[in-house]
C-alpha atoms as a PDB file:
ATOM      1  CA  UNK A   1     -32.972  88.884 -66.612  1.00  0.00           C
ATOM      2  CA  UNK A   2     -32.270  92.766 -65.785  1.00  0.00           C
ATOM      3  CA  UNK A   3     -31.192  94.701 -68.655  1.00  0.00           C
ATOM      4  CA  UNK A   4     -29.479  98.329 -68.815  1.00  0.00           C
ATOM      5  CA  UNK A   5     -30.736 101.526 -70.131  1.00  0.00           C
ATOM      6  CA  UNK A   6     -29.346 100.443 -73.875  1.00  0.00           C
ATOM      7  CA  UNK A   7     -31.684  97.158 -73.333  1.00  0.00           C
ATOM      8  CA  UNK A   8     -28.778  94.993 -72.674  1.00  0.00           C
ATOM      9  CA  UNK A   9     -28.645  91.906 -70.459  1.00  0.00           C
ATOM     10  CA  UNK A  10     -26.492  91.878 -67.630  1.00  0.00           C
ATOM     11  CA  UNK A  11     -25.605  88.537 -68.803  1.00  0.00           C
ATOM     12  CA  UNK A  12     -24.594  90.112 -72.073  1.00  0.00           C
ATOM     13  CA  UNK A  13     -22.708  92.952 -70.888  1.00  0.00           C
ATOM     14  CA  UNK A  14     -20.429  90.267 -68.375  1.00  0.00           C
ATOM     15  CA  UNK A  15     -19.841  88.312 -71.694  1.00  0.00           C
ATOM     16  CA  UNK A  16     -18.598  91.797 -73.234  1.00  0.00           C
ATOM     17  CA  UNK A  17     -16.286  91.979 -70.055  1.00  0.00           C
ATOM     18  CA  UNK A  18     -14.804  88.769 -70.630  1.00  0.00           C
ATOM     19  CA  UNK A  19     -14.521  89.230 -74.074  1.00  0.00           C
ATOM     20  CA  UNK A  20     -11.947  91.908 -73.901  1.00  0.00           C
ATOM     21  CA  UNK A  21      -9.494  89.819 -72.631  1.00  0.00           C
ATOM     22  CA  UNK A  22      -7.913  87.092 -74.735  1.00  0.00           C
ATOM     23  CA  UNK A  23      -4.563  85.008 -75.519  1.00  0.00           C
ATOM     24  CA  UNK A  24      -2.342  88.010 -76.151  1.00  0.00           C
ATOM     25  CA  UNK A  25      -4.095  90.170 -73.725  1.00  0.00           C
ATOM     26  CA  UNK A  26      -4.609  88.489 -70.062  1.00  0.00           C
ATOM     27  CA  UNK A  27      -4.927  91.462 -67.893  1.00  0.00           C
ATOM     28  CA  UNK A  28      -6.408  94.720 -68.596  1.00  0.00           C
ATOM     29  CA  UNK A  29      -6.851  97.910 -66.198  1.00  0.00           C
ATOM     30  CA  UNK A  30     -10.367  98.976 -65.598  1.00  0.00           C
ATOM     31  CA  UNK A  31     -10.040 101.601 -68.186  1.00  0.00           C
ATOM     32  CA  UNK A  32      -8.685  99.291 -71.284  1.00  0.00           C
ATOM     33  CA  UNK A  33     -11.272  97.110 -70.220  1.00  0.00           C
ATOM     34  CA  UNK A  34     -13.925  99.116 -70.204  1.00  0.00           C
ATOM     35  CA  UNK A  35     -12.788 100.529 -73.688  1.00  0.00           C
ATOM     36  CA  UNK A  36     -12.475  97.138 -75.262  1.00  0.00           C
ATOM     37  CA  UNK A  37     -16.319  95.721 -73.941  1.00  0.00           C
ATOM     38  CA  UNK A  38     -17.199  99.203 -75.576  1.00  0.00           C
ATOM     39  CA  UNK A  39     -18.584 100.020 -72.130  1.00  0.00           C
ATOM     40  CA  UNK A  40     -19.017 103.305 -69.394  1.00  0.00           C
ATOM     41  CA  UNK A  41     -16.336 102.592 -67.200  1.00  0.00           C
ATOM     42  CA  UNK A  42     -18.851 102.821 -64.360  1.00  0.00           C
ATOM     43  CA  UNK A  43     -20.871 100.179 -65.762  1.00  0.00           C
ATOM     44  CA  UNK A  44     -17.635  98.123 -66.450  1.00  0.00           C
ATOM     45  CA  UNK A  45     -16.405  98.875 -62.783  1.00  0.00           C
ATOM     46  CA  UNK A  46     -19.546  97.267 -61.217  1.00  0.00           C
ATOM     47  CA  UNK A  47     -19.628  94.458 -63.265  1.00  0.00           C
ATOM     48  CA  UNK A  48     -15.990  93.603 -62.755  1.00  0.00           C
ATOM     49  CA  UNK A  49     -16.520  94.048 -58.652  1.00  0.00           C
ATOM     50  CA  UNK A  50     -19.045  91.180 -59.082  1.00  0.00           C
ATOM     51  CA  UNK A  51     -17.619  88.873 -61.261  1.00  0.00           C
ATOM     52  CA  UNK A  52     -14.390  89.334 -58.854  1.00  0.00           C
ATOM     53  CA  UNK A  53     -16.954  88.086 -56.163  1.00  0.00           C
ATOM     54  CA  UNK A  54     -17.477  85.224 -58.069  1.00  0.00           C
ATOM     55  CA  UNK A  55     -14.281  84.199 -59.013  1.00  0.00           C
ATOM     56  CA  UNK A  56     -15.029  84.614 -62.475  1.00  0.00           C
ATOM     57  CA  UNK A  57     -12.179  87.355 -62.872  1.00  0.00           C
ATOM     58  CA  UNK A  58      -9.262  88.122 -60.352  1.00  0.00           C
ATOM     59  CA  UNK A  59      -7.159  90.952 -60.121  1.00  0.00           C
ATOM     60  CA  UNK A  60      -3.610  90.891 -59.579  1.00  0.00           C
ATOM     61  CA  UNK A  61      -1.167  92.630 -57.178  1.00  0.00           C
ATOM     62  CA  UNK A  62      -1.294  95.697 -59.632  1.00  0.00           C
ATOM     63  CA  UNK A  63      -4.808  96.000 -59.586  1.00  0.00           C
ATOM     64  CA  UNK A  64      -4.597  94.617 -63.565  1.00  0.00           C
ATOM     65  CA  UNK A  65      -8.012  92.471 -63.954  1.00  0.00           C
ATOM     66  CA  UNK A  66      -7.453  88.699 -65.499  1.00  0.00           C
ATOM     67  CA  UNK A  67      -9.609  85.562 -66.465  1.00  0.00           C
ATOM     68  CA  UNK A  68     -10.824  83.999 -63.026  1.00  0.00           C
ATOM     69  CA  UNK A  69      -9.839  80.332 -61.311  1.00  0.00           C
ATOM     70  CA  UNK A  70     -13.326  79.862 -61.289  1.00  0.00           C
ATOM     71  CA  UNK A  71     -14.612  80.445 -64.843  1.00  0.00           C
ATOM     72  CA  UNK A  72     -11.401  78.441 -65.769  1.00  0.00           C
ATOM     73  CA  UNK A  73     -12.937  75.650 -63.514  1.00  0.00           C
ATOM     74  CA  UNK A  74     -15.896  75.554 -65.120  1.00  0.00           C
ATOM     75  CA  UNK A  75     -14.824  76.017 -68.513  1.00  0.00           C
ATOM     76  CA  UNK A  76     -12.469  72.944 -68.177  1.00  0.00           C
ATOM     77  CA  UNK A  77     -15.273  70.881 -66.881  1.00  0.00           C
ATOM     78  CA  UNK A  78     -17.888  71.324 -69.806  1.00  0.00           C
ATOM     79  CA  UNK A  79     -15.496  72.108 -72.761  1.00  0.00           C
ATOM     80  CA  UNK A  80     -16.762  69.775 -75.592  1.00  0.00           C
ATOM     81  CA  UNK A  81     -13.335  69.416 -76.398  1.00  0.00           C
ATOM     82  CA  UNK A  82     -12.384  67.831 -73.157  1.00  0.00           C
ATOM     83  CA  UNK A  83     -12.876  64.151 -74.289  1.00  0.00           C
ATOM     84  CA  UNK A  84     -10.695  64.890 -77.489  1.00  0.00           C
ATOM     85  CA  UNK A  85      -7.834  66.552 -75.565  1.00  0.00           C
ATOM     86  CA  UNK A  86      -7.913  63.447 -73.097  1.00  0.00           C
ATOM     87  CA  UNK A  87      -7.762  60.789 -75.441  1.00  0.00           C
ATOM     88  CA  UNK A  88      -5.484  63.083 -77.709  1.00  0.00           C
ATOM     89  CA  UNK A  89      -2.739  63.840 -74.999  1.00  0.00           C
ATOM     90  CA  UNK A  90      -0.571  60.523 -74.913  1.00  0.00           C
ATOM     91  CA  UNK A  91      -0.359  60.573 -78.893  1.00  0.00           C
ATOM     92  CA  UNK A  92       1.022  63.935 -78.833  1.00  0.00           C
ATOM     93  CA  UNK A  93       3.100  63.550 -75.821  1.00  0.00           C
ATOM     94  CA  UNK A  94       5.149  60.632 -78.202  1.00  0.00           C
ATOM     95  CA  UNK A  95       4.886  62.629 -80.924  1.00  0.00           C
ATOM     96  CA  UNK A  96       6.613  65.246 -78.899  1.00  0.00           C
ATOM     97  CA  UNK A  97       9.179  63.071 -77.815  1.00  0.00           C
ATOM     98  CA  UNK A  98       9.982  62.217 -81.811  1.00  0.00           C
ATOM     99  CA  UNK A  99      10.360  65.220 -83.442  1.00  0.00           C
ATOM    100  CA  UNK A 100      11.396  67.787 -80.501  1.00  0.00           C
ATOM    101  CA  UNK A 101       9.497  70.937 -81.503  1.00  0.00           C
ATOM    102  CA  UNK A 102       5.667  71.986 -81.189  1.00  0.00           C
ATOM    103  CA  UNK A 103       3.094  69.191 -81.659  1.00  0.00           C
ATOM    104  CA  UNK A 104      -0.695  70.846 -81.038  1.00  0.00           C
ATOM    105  CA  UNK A 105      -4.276  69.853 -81.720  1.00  0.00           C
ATOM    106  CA  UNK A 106      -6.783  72.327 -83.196  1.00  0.00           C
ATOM    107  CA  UNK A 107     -10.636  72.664 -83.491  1.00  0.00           C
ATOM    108  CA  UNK A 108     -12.367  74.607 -86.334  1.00  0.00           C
ATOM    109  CA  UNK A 109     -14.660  77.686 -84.716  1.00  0.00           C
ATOM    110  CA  UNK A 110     -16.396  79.059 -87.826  1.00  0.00           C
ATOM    111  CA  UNK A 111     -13.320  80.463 -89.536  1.00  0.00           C
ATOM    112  CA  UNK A 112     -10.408  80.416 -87.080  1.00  0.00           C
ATOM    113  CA  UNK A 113      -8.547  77.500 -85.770  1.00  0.00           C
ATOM    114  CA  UNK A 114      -9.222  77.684 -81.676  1.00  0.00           C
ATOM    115  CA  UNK A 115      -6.176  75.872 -80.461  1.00  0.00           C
ATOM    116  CA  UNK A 116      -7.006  73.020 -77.724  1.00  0.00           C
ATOM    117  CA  UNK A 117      -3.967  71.710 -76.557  1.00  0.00           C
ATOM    118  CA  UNK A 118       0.041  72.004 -77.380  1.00  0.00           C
ATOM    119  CA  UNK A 119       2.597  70.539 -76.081  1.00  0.00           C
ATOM    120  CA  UNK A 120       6.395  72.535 -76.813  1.00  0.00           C
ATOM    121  CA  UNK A 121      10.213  72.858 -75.401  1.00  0.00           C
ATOM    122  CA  UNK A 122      12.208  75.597 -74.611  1.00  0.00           C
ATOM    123  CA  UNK A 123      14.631  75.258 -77.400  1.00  0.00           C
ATOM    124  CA  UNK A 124      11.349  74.604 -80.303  1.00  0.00           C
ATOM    125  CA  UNK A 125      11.469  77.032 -83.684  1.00  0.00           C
ATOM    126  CA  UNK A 126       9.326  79.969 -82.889  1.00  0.00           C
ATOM    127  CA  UNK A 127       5.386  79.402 -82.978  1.00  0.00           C
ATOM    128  CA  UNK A 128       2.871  82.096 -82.443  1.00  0.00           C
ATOM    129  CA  UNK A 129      -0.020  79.209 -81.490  1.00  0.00           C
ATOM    130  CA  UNK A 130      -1.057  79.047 -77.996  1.00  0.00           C
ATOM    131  CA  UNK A 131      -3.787  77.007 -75.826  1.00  0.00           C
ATOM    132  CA  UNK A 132      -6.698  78.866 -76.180  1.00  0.00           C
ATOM    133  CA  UNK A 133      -5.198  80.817 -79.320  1.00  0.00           C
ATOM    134  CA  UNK A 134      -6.745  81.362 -82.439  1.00  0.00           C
ATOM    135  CA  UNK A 135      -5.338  81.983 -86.424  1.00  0.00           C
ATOM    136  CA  UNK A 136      -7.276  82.142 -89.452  1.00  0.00           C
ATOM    137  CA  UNK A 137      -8.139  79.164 -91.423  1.00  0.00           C
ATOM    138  CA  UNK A 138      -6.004  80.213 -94.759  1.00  0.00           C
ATOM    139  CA  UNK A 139      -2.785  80.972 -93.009  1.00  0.00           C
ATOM    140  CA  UNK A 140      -2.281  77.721 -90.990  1.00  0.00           C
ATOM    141  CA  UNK A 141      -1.329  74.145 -91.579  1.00  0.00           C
ATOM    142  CA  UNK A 142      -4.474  73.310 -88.989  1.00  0.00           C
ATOM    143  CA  UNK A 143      -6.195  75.669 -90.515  1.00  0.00           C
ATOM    144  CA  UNK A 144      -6.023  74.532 -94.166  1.00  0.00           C
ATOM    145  CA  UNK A 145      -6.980  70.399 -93.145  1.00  0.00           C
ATOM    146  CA  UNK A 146      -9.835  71.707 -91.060  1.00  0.00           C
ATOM    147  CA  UNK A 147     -11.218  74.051 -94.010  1.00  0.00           C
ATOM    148  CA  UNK A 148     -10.245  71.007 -96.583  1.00  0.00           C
ATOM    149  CA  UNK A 149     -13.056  68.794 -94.916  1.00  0.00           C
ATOM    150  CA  UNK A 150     -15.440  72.044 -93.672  1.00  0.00           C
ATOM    151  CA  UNK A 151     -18.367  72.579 -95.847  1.00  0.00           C
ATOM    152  CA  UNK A 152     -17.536  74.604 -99.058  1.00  0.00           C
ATOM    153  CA  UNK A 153     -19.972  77.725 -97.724  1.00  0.00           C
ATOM    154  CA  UNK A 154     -17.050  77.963 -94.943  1.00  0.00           C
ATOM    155  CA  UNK A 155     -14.441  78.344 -97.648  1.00  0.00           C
ATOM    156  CA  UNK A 156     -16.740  80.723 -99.782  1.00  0.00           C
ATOM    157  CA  UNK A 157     -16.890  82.608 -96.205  1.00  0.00           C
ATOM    158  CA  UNK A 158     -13.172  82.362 -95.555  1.00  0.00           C
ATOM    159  CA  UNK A 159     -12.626  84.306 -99.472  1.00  0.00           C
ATOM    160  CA  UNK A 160     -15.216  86.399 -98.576  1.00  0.00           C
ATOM    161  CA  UNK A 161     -13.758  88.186 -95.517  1.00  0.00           C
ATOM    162  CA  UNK A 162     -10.261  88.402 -96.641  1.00  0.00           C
ATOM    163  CA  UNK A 163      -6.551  86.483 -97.126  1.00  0.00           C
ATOM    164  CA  UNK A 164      -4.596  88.786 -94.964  1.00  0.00           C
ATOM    165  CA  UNK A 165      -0.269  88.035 -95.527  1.00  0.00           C
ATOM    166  CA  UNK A 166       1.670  87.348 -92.353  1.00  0.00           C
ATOM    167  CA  UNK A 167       4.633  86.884 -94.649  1.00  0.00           C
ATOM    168  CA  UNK A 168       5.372  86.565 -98.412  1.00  0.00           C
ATOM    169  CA  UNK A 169       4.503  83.281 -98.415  1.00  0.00           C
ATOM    170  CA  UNK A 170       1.193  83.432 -97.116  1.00  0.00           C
ATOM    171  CA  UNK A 171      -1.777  81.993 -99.302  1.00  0.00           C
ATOM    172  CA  UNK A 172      -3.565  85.469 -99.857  1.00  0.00           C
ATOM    173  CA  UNK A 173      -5.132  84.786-104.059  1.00  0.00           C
ATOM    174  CA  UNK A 174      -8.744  83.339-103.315  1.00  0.00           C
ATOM    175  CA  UNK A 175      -8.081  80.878-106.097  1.00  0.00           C
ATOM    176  CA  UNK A 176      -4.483  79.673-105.205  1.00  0.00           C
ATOM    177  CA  UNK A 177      -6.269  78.934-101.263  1.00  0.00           C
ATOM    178  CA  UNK A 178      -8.822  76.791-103.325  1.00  0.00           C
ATOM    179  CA  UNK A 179      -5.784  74.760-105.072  1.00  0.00           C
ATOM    180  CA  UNK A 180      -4.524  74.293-102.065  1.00  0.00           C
ATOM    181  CA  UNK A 181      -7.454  73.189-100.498  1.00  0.00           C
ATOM    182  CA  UNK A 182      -8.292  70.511-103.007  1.00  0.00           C
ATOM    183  CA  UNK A 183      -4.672  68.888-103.258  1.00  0.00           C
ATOM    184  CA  UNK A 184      -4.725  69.380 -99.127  1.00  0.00           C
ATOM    185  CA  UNK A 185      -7.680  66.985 -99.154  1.00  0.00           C
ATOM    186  CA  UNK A 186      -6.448  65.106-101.973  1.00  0.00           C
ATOM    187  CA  UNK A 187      -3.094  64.037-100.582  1.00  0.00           C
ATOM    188  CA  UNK A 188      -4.595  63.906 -96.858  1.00  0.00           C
ATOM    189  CA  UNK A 189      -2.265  66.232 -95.009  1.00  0.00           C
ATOM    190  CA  UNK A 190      -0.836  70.302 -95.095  1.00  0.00           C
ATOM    191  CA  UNK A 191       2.555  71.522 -95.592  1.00  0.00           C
ATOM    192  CA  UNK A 192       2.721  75.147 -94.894  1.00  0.00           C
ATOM    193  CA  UNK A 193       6.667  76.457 -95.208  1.00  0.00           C
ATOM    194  CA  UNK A 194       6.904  79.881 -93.758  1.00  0.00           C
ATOM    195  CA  UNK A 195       3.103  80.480 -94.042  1.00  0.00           C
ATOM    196  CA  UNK A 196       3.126  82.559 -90.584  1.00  0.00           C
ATOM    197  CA  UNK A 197       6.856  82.575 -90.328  1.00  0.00           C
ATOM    198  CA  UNK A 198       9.563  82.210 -92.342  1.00  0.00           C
ATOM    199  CA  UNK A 199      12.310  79.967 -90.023  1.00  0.00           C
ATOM    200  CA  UNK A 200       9.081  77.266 -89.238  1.00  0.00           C
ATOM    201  CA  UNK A 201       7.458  74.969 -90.902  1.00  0.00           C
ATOM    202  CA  UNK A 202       3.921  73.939 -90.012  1.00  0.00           C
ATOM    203  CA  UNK A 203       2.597  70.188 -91.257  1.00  0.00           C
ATOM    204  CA  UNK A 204      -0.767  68.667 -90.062  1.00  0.00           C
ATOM    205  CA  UNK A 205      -2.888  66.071 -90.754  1.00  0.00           C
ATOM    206  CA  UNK A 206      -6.866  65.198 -89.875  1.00  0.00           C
ATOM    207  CA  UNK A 207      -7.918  63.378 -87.052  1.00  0.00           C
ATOM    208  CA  UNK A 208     -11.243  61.380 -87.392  1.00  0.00           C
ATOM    209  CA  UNK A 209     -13.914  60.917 -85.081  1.00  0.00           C
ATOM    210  CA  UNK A 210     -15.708  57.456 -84.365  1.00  0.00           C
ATOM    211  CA  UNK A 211     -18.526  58.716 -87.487  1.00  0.00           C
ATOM    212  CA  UNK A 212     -15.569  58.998 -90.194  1.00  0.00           C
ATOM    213  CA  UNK A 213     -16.108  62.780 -89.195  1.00  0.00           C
ATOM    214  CA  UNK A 214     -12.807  65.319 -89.622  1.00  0.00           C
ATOM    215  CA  UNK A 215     -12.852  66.127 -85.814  1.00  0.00           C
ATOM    216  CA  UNK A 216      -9.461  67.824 -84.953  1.00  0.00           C
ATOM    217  CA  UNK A 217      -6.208  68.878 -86.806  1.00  0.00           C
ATOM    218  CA  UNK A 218      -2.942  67.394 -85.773  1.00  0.00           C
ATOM    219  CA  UNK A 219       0.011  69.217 -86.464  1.00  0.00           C
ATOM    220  CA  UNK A 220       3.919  70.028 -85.959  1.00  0.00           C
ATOM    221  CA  UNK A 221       5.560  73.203 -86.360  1.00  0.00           C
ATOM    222  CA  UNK A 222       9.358  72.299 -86.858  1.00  0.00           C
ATOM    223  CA  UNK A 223      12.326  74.496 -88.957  1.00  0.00           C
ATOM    224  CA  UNK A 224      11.799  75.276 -92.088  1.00  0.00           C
ATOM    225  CA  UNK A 225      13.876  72.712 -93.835  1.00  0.00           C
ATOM    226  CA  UNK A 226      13.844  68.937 -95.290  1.00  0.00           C
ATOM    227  CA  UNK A 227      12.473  67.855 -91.468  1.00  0.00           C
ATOM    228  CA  UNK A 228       9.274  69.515 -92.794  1.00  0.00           C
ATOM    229  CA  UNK A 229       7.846  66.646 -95.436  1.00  0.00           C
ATOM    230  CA  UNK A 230       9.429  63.756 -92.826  1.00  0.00           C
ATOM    231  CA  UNK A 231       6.871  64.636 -90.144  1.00  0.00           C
ATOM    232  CA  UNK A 232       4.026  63.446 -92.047  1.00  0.00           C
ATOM    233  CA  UNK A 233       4.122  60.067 -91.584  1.00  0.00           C
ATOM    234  CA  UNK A 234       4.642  60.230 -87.204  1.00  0.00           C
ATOM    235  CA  UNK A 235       1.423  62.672 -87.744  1.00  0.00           C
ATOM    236  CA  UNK A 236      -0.552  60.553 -89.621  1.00  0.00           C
ATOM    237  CA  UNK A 237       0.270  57.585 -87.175  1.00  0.00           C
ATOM    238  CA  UNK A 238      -0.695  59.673 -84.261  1.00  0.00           C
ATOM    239  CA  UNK A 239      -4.117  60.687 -85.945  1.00  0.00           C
ATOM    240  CA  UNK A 240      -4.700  57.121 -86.582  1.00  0.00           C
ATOM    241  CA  UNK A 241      -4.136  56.206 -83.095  1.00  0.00           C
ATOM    242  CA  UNK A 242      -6.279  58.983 -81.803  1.00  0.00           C
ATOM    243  CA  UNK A 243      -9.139  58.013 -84.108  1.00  0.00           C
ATOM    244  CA  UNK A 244      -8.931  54.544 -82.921  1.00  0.00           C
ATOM    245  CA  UNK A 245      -9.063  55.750 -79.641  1.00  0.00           C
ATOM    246  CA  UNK A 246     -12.123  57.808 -80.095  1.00  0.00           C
ATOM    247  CA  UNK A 247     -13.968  55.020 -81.896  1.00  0.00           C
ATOM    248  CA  UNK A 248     -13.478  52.915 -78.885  1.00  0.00           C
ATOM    249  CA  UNK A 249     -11.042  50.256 -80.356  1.00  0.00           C
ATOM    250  CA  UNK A 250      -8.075  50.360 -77.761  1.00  0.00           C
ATOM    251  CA  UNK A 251     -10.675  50.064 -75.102  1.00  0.00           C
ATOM    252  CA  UNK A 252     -12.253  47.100 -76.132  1.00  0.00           C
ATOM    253  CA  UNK A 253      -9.394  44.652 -76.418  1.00  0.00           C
END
């Protein structure tokens, strides 16, 4: 593979490329883009001409450079998480229907929940998750079910790299996350009021592969009030049914 004077694969320096842009950043100009890969904006310019070629990144009518129909193509059609969303999608969609606001399903990627799927309304209590978004592990309701059944080096990593507050009530003490952790596992779901923001609520429960295995997170972000504990059990039903599903029961009758 051809590498650059600083003995970096082409391959690696595209990945920098696309790595700039994100979920809160979709389009960058040539020179924030270059910037953010950390790269000579020559280098960046010649890599972004090609990958345009490709269809791996597009530009719009303002010249602003974006993620590509064609990386999005393939992306869909080898995520690992494509079988999950599938099966996953008609439990949330009557989930949606029940309580109204944000239902989503999240994955665990080291120590951020990556976001897989959400389904919303106009008129939902504000949520800062998005497909393809990420949050930390501590500060979400996702986050905390996924690092309740992740292997205790992932909390010990989580401590390690810092609790930081998105609002007062934000777990940010290493030992009041590991409380919460262990009565999280204990009591089999998360309640987090006003962990990321103070007018919603966020509540989720595990979802189980066909090996027993915590796969997934599902979870509802709904007002900040007494609505909060009553969306446990039409989680925990869902998760069931999605388990179920994965293990191959609802097929086989």
């Amino acid at each position: 593979m051809a590498r650059g004077s600083a003995g970096e694969s082409v391959l690696t320096r595209a990945l920098r490329v696309l790595n700039a842009l994100d979920a809160d950043t979709t389009t960058l100009t040539l020179n924030e883009l270059a910037r953010r890969a950390g790269l000579p904006t020559s280098t960046a310019s010649r890599l972004v001409l090609q990958m345009v070629d490709l269809g791996l990144l597009r530009r719009d009518e303002r010249g602003r450079i974006g993620i590509g129909i064609r990386l999005w193509e393939l992306a869909s059609r080898a995520a690992p998480t494509r079988s999950l969303r599938e099966t996953a999608l008609p439990f949330m969609e009557d989930l949606h229907a029940v309580l109204g606001h944000h239902v989503q399903l999240g994955v665990r990627e080291a120590v951020e929940v990556l976001f897989v799927e959400r389904l919303s309304s106009p008129h939902a209590v504000i949520n800062y998750t998005r497909v393809a978004g990420r949050l930390p592990l501590h500060a979400s309701s996702s986050g905390l079910v996924l690092l309740a059944h992740a292997p205790g080096a992932v909390l010990d990593e989580v401590i390690a790299g810092g609790l930081p507050g998105f609002t007062e009530h934000t777990i940010t003490d290493p030992d009041r996350l590991r409380r919460e952790v262990a009565e999280v596992r204990r009591r089999g779901y998360a309640l987090n009021r006003g962990h990321l923001h103070t007018a919603a609520a966020g509540v989720a429960v595990p979802i189980h592969g066909a090996d027993g295995r915590v796969v997934a997170a599902l979870s509802a972000i709904i007002p900040n009030d007494e609505r909060a504990f009553h969306a446990v059990p039409a989680l925990t039903t869902g998760a069931h049914g999605i388990h179920r599903a994965l293990s191959g029961e609802l097929l086989s009758r």
